[in-house]
Protein backbone atom coordinates (compact mmCIF):
# COMPACT_ATOMS: atom_id res chain seq x y z
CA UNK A 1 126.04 53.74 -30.22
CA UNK A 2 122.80 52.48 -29.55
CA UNK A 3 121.09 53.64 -26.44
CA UNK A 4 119.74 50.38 -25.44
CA UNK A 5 121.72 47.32 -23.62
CA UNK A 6 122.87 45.08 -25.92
CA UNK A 7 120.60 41.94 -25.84
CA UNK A 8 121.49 38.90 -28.09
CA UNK A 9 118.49 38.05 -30.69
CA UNK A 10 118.92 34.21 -29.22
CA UNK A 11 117.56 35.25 -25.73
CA UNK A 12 114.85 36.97 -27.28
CA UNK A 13 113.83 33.95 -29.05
CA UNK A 14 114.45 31.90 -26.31
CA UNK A 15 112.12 34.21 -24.27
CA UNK A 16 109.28 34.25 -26.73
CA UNK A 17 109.43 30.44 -27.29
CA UNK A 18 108.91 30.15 -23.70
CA UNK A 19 106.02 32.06 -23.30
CA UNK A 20 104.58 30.30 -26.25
CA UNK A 21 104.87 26.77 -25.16
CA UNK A 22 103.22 28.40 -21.65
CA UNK A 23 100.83 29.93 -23.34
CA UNK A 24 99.94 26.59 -25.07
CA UNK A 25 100.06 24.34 -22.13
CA UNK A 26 98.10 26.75 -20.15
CA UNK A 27 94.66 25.27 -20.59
CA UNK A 28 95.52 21.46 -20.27
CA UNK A 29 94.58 19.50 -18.05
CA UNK A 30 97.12 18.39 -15.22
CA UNK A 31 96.02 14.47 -16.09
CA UNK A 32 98.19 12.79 -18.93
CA UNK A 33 95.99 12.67 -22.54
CA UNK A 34 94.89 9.10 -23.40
CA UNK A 35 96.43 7.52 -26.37
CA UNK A 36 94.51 6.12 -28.96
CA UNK A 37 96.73 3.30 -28.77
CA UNK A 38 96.03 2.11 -25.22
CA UNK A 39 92.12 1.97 -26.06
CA UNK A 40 90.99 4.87 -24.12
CA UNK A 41 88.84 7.51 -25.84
CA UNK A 42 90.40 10.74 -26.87
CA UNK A 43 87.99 13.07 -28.26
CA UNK A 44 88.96 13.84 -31.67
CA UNK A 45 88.41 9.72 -32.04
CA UNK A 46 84.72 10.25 -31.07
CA UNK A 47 84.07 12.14 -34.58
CA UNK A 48 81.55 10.16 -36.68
CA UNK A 49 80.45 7.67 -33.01
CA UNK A 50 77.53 8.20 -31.17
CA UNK A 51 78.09 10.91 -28.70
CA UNK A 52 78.93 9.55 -24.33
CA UNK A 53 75.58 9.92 -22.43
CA UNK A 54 76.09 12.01 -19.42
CA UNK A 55 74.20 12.95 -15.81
CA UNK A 56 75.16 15.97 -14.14
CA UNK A 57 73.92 18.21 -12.06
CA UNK A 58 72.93 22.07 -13.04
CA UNK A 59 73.36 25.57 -10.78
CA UNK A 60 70.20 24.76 -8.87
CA UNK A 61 71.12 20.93 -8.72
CA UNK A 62 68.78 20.27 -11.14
CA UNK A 63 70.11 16.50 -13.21
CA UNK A 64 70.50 17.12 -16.97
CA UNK A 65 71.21 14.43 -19.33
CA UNK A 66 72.75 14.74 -22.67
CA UNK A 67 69.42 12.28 -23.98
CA UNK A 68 67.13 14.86 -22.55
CA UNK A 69 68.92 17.33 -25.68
CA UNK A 70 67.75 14.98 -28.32
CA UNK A 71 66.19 16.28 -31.61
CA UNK A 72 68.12 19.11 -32.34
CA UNK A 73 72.09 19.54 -32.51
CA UNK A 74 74.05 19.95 -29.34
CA UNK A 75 77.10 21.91 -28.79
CA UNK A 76 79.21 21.10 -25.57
CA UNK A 77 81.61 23.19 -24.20
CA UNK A 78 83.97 21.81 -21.63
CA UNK A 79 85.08 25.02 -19.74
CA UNK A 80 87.07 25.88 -16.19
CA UNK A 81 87.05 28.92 -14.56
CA UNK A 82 90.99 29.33 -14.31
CA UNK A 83 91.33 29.03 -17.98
CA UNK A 84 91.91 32.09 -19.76
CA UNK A 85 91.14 31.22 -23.09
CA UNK A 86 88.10 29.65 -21.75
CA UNK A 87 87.02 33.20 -20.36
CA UNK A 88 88.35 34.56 -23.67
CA UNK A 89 85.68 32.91 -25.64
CA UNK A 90 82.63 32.92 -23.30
CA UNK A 91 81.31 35.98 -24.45
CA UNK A 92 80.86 34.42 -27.51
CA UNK A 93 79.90 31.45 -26.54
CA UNK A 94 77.28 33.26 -24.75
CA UNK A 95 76.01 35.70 -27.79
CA UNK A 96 76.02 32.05 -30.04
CA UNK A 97 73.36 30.48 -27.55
CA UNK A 98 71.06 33.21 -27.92
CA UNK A 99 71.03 33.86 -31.40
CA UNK A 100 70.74 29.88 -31.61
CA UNK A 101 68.77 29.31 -29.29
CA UNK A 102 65.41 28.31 -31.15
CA UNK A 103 68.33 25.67 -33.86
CA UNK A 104 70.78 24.17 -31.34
CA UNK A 105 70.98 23.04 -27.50
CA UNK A 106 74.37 24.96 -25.95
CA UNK A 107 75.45 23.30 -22.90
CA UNK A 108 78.53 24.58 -20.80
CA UNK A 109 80.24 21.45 -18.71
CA UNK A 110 82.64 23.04 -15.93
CA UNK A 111 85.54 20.97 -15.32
CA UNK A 112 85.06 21.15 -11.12
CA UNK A 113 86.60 18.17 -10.51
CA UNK A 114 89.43 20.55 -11.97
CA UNK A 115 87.99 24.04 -11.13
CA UNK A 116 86.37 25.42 -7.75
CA UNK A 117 82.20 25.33 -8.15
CA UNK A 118 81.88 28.50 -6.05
CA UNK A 119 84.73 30.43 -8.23
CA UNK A 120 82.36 28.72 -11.48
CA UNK A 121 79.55 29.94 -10.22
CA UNK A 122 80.62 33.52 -9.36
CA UNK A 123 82.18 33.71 -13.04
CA UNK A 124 78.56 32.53 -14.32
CA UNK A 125 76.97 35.35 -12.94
CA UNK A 126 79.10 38.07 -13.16
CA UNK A 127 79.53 37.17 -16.92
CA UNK A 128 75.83 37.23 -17.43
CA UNK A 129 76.15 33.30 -19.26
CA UNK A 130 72.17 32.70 -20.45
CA UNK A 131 72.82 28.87 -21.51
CA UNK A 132 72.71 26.24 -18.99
CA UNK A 133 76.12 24.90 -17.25
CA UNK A 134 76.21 21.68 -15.65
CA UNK A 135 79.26 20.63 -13.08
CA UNK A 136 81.50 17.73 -13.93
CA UNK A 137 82.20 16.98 -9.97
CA UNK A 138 83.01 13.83 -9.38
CA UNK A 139 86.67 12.80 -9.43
CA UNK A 140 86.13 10.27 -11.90
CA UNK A 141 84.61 13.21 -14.04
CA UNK A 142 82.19 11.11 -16.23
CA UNK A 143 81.66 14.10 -18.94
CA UNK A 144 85.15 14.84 -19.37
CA UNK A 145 86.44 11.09 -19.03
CA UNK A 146 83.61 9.29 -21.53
CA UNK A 147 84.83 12.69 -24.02
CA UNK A 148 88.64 12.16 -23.72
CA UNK A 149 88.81 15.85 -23.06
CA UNK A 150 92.17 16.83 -21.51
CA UNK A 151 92.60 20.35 -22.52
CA UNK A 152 90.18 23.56 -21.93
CA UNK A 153 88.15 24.82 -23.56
CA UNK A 154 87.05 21.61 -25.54
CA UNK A 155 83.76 22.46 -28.05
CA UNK A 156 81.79 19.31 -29.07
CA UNK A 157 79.31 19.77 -31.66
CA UNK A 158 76.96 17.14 -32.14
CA UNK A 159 73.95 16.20 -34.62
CA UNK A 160 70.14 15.96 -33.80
CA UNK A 161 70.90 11.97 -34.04
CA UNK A 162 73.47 11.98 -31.23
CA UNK A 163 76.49 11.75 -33.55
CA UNK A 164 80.06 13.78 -32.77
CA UNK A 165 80.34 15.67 -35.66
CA UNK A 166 83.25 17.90 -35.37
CA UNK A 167 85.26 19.08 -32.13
CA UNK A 168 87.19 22.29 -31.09
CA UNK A 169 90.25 22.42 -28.80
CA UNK A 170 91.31 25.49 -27.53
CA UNK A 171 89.50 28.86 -27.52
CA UNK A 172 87.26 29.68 -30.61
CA UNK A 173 88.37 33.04 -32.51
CA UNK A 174 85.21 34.66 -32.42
CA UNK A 175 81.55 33.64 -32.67
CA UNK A 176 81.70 32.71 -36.30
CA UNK A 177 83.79 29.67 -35.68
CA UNK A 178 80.60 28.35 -33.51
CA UNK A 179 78.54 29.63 -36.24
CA UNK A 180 80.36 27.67 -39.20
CA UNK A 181 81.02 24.32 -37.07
CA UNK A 182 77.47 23.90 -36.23
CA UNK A 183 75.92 25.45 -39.65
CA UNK A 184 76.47 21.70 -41.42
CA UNK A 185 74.29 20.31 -38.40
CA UNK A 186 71.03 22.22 -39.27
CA UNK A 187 71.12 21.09 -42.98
């Protein structure tokens, strides 16, 4: 006789298909994705167009543009405070900039029409980040919107021309999957 309660295998799997499908869902964003079919932009369909301009404001309220990142490739990463696998990958996120940092522009975007700019900023300095962050504010969220980004973390890696060249949803595995996405951009 076993010494644990019985437990039928079907609740178990029931259980861990549940925390899955949380687990996936975790990072998205509360706003229904666009369809490609309706005409708006989803970001995967931005692969191979000329990247959204954007004007946002940094930590010291400083405006950065994307246009002002010309000339060498550009890696965007849509991130929220909240988001766990967004904090998952910062650190190397973070380590990628720097080693980068003379090949490739890193920009963080916070999602604080979706996140809370004080919590953002605490996170940014207790996690040390070195690359700039700018704060997608606005309700109408003009980064995030002109992207089509409804899920965090969202990477966008872009060439020195201003073309999308690949994209990343969800959290990257480790710093190598920055490191191969953005190796065909300095060719």
């Amino acid at each position: 006789m076993s010494r644990f309660p019985a437990f039928p295998s079907h609740r178990w799997m029931l259980a861990l298909l549940l925390c899955l499908s949380l687990l996936l869902t975790a990072c998205s964003s509360p706003e229904k994705a666009p369809s490609s079919s309706s005409g708006a932009t989803t970001v995967v369909s931005l692969i191979g167009r000329t990247a959204p301009s954007f004007t946002l404001p940094d930590n010291d309220g400083k405006i950065v543009t994307l246009d002002q990142l010309k000339g060498k490739p550009v890696v965007l990463n849509f991130w929220a405070s909240w988001c766990p696998p967004c904090r998952m990958e910062m650190p190397d996120l973070n380590q990628f900039s720097q080693d980068y940092q003379a090949q490739v522009h890193v920009l963080g975007i916070n999602a604080t029409f979706n996140d809370d700019k004080d919590k953002a900023k605490k996170y940014i300095a207790s996690e040390g980040l070195l690359f700039p962050i700018v704060f997608d504010e606005s309700t109408i969220s003009p980064a995030a919107k002109a992207y089509g980004v409804t899920a965090f973390p969202t990477t966008v890696f872009i060439d020195a021309n201003g073309v999308v060249r690949d994209v990343l949803v969800g959290a990257a595995g480790s710093q190598d999957d920055f490191i191969q996405r953005v190796q065909p951009l300095l060719k």
